[in-house]
Protein backbone atom coordinates (compact mmCIF):
# COMPACT_ATOMS: atom_id res chain seq x y z
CA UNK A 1 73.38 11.37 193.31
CA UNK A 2 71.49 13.66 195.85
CA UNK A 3 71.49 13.36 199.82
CA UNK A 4 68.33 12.35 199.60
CA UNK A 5 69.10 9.26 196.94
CA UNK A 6 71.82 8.00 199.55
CA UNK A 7 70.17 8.52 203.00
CA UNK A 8 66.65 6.95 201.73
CA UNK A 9 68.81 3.40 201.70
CA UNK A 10 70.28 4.04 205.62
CA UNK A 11 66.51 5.54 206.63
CA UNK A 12 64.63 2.64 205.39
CA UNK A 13 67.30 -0.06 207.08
CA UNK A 14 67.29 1.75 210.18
CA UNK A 15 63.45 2.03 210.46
CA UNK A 16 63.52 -1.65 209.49
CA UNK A 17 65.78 -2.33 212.10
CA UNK A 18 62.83 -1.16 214.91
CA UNK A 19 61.19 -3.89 215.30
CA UNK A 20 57.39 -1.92 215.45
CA UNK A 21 55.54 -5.32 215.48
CA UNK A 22 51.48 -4.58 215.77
CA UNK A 23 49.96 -7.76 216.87
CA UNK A 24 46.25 -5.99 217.10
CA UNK A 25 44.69 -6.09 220.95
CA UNK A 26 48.14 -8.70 222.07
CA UNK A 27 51.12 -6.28 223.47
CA UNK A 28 53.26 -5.28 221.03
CA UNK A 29 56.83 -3.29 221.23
CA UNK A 30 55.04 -0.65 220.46
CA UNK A 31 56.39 2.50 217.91
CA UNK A 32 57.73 4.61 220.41
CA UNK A 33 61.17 3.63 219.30
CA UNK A 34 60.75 4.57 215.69
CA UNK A 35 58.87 7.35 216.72
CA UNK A 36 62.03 8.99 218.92
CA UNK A 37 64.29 7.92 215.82
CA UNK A 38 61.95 10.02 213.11
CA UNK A 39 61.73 12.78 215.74
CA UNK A 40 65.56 12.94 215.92
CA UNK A 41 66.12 12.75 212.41
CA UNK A 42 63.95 15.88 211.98
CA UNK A 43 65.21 17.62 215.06
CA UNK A 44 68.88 17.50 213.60
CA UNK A 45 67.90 19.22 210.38
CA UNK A 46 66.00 21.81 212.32
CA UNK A 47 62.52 20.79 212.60
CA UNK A 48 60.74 20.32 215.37
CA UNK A 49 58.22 17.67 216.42
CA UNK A 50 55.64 16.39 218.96
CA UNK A 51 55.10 12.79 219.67
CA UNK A 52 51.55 12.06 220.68
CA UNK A 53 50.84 8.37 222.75
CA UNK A 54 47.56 7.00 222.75
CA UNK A 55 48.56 4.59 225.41
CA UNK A 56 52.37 3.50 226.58
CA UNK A 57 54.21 2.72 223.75
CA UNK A 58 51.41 3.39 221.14
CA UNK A 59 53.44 6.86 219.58
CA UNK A 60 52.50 8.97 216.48
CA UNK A 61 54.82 11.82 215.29
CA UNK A 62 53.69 15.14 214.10
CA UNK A 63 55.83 17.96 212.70
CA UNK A 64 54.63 21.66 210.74
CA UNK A 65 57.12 22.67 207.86
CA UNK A 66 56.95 24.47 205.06
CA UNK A 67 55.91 28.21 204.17
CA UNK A 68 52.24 29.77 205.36
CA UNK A 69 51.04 30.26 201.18
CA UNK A 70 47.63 28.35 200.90
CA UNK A 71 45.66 25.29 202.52
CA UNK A 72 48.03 22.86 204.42
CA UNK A 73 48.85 19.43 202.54
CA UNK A 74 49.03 16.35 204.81
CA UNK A 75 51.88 13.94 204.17
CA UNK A 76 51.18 10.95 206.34
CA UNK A 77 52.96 7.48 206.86
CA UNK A 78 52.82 5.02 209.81
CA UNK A 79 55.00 3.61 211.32
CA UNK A 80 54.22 -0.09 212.71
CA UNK A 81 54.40 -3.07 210.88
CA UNK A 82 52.93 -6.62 210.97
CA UNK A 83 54.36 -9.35 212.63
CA UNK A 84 57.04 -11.74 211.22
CA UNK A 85 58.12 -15.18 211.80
CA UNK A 86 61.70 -15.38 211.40
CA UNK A 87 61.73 -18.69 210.49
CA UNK A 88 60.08 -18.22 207.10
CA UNK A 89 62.56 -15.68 206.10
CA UNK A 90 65.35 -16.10 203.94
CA UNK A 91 66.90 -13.21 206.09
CA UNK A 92 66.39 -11.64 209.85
CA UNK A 93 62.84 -9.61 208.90
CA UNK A 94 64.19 -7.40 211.24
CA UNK A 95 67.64 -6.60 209.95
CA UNK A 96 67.44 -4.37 207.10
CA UNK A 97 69.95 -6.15 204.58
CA UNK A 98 71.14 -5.19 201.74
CA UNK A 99 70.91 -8.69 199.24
CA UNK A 100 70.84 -9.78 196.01
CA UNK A 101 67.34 -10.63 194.22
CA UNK A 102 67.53 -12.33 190.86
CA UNK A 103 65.75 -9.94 188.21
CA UNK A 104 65.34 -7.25 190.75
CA UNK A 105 69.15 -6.25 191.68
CA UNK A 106 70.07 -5.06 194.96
CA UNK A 107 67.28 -4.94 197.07
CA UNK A 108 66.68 -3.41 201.19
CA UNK A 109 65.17 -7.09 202.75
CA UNK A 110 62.95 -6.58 206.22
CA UNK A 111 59.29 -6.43 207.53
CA UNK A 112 58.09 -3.16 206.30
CA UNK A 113 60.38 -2.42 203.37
CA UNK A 114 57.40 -2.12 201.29
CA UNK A 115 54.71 -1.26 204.49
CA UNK A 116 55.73 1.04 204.59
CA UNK A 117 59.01 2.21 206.00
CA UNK A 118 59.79 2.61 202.40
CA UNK A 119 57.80 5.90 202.42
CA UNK A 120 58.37 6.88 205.90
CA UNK A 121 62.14 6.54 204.76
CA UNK A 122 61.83 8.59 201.33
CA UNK A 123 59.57 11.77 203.28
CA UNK A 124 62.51 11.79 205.83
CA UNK A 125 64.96 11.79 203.07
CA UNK A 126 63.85 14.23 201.16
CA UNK A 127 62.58 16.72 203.97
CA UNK A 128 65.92 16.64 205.59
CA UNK A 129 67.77 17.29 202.49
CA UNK A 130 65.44 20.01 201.17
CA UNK A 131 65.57 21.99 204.63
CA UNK A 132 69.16 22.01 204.98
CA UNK A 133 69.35 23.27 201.81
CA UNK A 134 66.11 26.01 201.99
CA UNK A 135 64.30 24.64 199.85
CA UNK A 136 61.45 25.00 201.51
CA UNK A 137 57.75 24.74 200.16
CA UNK A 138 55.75 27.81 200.60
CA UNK A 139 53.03 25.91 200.90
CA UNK A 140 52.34 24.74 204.89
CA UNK A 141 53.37 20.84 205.05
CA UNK A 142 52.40 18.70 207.71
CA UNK A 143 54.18 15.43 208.70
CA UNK A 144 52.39 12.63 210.41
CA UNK A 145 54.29 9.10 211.41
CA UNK A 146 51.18 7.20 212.94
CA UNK A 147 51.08 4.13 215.11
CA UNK A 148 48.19 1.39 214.74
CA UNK A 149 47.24 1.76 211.14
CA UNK A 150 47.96 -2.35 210.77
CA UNK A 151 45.12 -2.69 212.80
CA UNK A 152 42.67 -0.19 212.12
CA UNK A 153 44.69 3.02 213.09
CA UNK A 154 42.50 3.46 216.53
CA UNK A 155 45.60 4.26 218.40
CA UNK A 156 47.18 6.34 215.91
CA UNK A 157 45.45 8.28 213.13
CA UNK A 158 42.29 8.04 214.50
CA UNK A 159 43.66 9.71 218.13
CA UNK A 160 45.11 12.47 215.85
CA UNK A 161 42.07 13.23 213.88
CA UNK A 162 39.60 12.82 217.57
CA UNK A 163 41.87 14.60 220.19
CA UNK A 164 44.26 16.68 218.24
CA UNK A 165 42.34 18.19 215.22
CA UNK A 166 43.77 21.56 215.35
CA UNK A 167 47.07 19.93 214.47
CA UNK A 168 45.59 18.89 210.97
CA UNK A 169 42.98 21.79 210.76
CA UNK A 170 44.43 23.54 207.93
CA UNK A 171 45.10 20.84 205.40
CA UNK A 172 43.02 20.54 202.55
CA UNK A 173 44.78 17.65 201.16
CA UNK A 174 46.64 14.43 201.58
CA UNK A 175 49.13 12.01 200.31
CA UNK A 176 50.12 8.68 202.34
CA UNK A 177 50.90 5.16 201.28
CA UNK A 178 49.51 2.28 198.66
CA UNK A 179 50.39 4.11 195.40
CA UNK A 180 52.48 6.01 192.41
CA UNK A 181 53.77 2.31 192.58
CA UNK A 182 54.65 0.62 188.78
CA UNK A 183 52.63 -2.30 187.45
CA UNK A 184 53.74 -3.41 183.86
CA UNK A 185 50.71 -4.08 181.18
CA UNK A 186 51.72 -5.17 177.95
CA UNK A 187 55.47 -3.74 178.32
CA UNK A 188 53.95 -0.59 179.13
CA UNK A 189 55.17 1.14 182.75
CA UNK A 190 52.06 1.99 184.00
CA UNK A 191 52.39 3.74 187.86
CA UNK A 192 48.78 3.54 189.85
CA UNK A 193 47.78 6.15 192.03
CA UNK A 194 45.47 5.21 194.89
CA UNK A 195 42.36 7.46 194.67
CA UNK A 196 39.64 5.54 196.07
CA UNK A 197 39.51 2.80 199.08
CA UNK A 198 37.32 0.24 200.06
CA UNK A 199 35.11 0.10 203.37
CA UNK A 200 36.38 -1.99 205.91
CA UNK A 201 33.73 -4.26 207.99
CA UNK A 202 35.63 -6.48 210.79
CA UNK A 203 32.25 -8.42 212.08
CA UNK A 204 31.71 -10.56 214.94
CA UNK A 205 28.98 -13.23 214.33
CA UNK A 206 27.21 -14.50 216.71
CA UNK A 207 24.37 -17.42 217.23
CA UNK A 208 22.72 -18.20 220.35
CA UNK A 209 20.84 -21.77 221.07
CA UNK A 210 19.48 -24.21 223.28
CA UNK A 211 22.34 -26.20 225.63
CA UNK A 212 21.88 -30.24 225.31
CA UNK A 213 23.33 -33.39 225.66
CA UNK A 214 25.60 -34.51 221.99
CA UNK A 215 23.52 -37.43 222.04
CA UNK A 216 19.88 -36.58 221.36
CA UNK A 217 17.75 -34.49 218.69
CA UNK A 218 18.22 -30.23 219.02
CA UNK A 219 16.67 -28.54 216.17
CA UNK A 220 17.92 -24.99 218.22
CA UNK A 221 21.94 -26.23 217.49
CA UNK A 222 23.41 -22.32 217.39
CA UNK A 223 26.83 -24.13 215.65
CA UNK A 224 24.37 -25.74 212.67
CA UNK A 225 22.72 -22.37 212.65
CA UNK A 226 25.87 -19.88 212.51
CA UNK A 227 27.88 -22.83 210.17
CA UNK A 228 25.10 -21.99 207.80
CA UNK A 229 25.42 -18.56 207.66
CA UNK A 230 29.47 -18.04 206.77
CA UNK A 231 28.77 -20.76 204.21
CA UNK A 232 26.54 -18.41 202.80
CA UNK A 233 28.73 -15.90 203.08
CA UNK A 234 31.98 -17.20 202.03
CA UNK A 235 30.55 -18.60 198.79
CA UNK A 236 28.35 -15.77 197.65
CA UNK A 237 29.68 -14.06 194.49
CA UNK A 238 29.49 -10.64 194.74
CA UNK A 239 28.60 -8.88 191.48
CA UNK A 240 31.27 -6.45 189.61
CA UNK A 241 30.32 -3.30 190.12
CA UNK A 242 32.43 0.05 188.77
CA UNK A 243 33.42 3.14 190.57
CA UNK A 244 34.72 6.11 188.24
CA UNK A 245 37.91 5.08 190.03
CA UNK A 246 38.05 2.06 188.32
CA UNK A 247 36.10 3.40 185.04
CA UNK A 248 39.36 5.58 184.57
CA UNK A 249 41.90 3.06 185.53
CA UNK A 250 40.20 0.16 183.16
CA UNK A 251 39.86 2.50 180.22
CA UNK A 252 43.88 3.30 180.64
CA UNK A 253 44.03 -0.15 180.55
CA UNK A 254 41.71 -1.08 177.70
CA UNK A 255 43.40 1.82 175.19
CA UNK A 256 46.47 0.07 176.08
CA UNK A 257 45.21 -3.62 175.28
CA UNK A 258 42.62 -2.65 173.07
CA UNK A 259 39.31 -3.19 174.25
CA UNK A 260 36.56 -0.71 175.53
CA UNK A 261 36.10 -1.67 179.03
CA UNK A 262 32.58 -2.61 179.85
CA UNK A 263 31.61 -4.97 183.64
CA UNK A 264 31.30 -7.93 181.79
CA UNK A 265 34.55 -7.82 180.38
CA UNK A 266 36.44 -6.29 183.57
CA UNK A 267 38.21 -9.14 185.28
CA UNK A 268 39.65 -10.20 181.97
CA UNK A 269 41.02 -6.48 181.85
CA UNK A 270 42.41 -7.10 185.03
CA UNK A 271 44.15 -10.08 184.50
CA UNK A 272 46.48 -7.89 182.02
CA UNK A 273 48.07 -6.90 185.53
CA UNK A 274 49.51 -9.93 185.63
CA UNK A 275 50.34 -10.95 189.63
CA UNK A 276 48.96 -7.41 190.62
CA UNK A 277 45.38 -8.60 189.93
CA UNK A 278 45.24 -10.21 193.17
CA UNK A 279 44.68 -7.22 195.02
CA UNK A 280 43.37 -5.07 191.67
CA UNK A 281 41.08 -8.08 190.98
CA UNK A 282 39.54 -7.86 194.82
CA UNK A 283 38.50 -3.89 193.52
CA UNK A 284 35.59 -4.92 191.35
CA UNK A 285 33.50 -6.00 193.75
CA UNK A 286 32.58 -6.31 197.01
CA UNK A 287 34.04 -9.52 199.16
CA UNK A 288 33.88 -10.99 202.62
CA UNK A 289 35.84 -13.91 204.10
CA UNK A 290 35.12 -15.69 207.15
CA UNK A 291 38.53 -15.74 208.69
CA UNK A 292 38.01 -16.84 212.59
CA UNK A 293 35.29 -19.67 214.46
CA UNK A 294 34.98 -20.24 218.15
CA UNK A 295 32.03 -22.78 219.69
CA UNK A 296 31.79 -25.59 222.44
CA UNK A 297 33.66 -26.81 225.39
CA UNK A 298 33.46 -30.89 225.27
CA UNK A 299 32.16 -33.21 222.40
CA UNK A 300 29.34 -34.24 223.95
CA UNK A 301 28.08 -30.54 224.83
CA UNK A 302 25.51 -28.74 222.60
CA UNK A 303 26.50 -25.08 223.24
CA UNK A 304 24.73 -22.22 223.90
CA UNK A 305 26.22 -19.85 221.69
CA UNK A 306 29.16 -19.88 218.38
CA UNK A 307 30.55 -17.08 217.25
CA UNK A 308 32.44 -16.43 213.58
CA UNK A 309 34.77 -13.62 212.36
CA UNK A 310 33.83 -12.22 209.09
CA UNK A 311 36.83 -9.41 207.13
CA UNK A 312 33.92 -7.77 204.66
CA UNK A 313 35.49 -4.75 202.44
CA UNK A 314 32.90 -3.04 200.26
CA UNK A 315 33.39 -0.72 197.26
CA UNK A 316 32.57 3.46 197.72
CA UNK A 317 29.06 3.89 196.86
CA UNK A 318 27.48 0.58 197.10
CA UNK A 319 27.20 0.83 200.92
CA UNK A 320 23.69 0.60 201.41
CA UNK A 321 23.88 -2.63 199.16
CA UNK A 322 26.32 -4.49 200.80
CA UNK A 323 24.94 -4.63 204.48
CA UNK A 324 21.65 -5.11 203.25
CA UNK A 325 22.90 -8.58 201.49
CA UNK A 326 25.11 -9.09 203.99
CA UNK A 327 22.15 -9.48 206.53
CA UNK A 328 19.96 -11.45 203.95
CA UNK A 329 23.18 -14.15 204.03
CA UNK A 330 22.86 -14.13 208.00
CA UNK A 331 19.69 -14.90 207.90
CA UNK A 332 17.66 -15.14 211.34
CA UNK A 333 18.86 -16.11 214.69
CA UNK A 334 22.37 -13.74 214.12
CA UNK A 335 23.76 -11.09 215.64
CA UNK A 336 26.40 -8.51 214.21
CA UNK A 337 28.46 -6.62 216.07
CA UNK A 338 31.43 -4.41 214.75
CA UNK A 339 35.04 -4.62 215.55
CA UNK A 340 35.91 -2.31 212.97
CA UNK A 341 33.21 -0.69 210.96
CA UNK A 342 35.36 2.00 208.85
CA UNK A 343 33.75 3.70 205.54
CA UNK A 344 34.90 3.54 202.02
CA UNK A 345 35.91 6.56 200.21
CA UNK A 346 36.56 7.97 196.92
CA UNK A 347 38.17 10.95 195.73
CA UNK A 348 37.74 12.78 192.44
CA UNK A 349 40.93 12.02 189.94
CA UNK A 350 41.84 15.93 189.11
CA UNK A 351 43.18 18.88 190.38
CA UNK A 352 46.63 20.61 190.70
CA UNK A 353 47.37 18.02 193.02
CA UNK A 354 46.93 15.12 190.81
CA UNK A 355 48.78 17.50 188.10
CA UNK A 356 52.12 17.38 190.37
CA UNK A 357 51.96 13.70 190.99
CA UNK A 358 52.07 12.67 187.29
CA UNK A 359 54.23 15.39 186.26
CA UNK A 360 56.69 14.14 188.91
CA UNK A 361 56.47 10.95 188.03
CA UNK A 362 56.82 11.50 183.88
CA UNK A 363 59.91 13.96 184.52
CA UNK A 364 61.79 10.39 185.72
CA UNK A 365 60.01 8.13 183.85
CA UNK A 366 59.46 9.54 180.36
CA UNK A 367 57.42 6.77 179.13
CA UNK A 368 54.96 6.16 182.13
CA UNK A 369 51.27 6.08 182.39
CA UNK A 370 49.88 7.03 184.90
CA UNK A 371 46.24 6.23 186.42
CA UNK A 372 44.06 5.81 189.29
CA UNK A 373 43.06 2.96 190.93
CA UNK A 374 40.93 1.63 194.27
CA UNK A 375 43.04 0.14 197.19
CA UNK A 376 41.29 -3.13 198.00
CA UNK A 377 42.47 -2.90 201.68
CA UNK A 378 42.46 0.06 204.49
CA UNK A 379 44.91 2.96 204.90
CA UNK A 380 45.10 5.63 207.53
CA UNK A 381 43.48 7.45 204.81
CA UNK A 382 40.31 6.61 206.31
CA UNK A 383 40.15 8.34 209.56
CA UNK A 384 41.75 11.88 207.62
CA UNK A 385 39.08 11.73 205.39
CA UNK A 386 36.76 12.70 208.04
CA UNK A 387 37.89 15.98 208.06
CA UNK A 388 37.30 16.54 204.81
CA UNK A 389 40.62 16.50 203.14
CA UNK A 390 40.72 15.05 199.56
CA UNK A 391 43.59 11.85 199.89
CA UNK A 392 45.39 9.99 197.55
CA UNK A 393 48.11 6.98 197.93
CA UNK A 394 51.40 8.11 196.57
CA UNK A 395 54.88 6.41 197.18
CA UNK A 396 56.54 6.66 194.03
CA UNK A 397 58.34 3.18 193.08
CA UNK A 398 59.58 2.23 189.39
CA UNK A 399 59.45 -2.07 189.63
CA UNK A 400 61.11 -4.53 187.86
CA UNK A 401 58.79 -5.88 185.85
CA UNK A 402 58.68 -9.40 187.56
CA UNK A 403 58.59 -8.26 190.61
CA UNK A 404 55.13 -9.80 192.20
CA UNK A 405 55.13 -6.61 194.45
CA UNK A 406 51.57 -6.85 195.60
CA UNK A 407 53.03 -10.29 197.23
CA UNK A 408 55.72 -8.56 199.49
CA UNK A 409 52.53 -6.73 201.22
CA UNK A 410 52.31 -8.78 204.59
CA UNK A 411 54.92 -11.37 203.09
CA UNK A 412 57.57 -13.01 203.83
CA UNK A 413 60.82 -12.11 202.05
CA UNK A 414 59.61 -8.51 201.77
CA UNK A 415 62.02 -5.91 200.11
CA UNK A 416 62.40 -3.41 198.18
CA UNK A 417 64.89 -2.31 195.09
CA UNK A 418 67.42 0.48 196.16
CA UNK A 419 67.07 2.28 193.21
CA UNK A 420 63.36 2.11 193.54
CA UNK A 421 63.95 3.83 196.59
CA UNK A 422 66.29 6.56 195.16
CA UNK A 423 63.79 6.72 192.14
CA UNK A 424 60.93 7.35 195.02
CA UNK A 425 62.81 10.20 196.40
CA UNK A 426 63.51 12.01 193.33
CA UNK A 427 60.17 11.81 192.18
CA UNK A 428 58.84 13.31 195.92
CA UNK A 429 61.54 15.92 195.65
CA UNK A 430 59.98 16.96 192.35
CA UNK A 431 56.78 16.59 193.98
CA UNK A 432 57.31 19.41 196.75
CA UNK A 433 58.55 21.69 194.38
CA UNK A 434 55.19 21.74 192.43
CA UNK A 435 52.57 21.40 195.79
């Protein structure tokens, strides 16, 4: 067993172990802790780093390695995590333990084992162990820890990519979180790479009316107006449309169960993934939730104004479609304003780069397939696609096959095998020698 297999296990619990809680706009502990940790961990093996804050306590890591032979590559993870309610836990979510799962064997237990101190823990890992022994890419590497990307990135990626651009100038291409991860179709390993995300639309609705007393007639009621509106939207089914993305992935997954993929029959192609077509599932189509309401002061008050919440993610390429439905479902008499209004994107399934991810991932897992797919929710991916690098989601992890991973994202109980983790760092190791 390498370094690198043994220290991903103690790097992931100690990461785990900072609590990095990101409770959106509330204060938060902040990642400045985890932050000093990854920039001591690199320090000791010789490379240096900068921490950047967006504001006290908001910290994002950067470090340049490697050689000076070609365009840069980007290898990007963040570092907070959601919050956690202890009491729902079978263990501390903040302790990093080492348990028992039945099925899955030994596993590391703890808010972010999965998001996504797993990959934070497995770049550290294998970095350290490949510059203390020279083995040193020739291409230029750089390494980004972010802060904020659990609620949007704004105070992490996003400061990066707006203030500091000349620190990611170079790089052509990217790798972060969300994929190289196994799913198991029809006892076939098949590991998913993530090569295409959806837009993210965080929208404030708002409808504004005439004040009266509870008691008499008010045909200008802005709660009976907006209720109307997020009924509309939360029941309206969205049609399936593909991307190539998820042309590619379906026909991998129609040669394997024996169908020709076509729209009509996608969802029942997706239900092959077993628990993982939860978040696949939410790929073939565009969706929006109503998640928040707020109206009214006292029972007997007619209001002036209500205002909903609306989480709308919409597929690469059907932009133009979505907001224009999206405003037919409104219908008059409401505003839209945009907490987060971040743009899907899509990159093309080939290259070398794409070449050294599957080869990586074959040379430890012989019999795997390996395929894109389209992340349903939003990465820091976003905000480095702006300057034009192509990205893809790649933290190598060989599952047991009942593991309902997709669950552990934002769950309670999340963990992660250890010897997905040491599988994870072999196959990066492999990775940087091919980049």
């Amino acid at each position: 067993m390498t370094s690198a297999e043994t220290e991903v296990v103690d790097l992931c619990r100690d990461l785990i172990r900072i609590d990095t809680s990101n409770y959106g706009n509330d204060p938060g502990p902040g990642e400045r802790k985890a932050a000093e940790y990854v920039a001591a961990q690199l320090d000791e093996v010789g490379i240096s780093s900068e921490i950047y804050e967006s504001e006290s306590g908001r910290a994002s890591v950067v470090a340049q390695w490697g050689g000076s032979a070609g365009d840069g590559l980007l290898l990007h993870g963040h570092l907070d995590v959601v919050p956690a309610a202890a009491e729902d836990w079978r263990v501390d979510p903040f302790s990093g333990e080492i348990q028992d799962a039945p099925g899955e064997g030994l596993s590391v237990w703890g808010r972010g084992a999965v998001d996504m101190k797993d990959f934070d823990a497995m770049l550290l890992a294998v970095v350290r162990e490949r510059q203390r022994t020279g083995r040193i890419p020739e291409r230029p590497i750089t390494l980004a820890f972010t802060a904020d990307e659990e609620a949007g990135g704004m105070k992490g990626a996003h400061v990066l990519v707006e203030d500091h651009p000349d620190l990611l100038a170079h790089c052509t291409e990217a790798v972060g979180e969300v994929g190289g991860f196994s799913t198991t179709v029809k006892g076939r390993r098949l590991y998913l790479i993530e090569a295409a995300e959806k837009g993210m639309a965080w929208m404030k609705l708002t409808a504004r009316g005439t004040a009266g007393h509870g008691s008499m007639i008010n045909r200008d009621n802005p709660i009976t107006r907006l209720s109307g509106a997020i009924a509309r939207i939360g029941a309206h089914e969205w049609p399936v449309q593909l991307t190539p993305t998820m042309q590619t992935l379906l026909a991998a997954v129609g040669e394997i169960a024996g169908e020709e993929p076509t729209p009509e029959n996608a969802e029942r192609l997706v239900e092959e993934f077993g628990p993982a077509a939860r978040m696949i599932g939410a790929t073939l189509r565009n969706v929006t939730n109503p998640t928040m309401t707020s109206a009214g002061y006292k029972v007997n008050v007619i209001p002036t104004e209500a205002t909903a919440h609306v989480d709308g993610r919409f597929l690469p390429g059907f932009e133009d479609d979505f907001f224009e439905t999206l405003r037919k479902l409104c219908g008059e008499g409401i505003d839209i304003e945009f907490d987060q209004n971040q743009m899907p994107w899509e990159t093309p399934y080939d290259g070398a780069l794409v070449a050294a991810m599957e080869r990586s991932l074959v040379a430890e897992d012989p019999d795997a397939l390996v395929a894109p797919y389209l992340m349903s929710a939003g990465t820091d991916a976003k905000h480095f696609k702006r300057l034009g690098m192509r990205t893809y989601g790649f933290a190598p992890l060989r599952l047991p096959e009942d593991l309902d991973f997709t669950a552990l994202f934002h769950g309670v109980d999340e963990r992660v095998p250890v010897d997905a983790l040491q599988f994870g760092a072999r196959v990066m190791d492999r990775f940087l020698d091919q980049v």
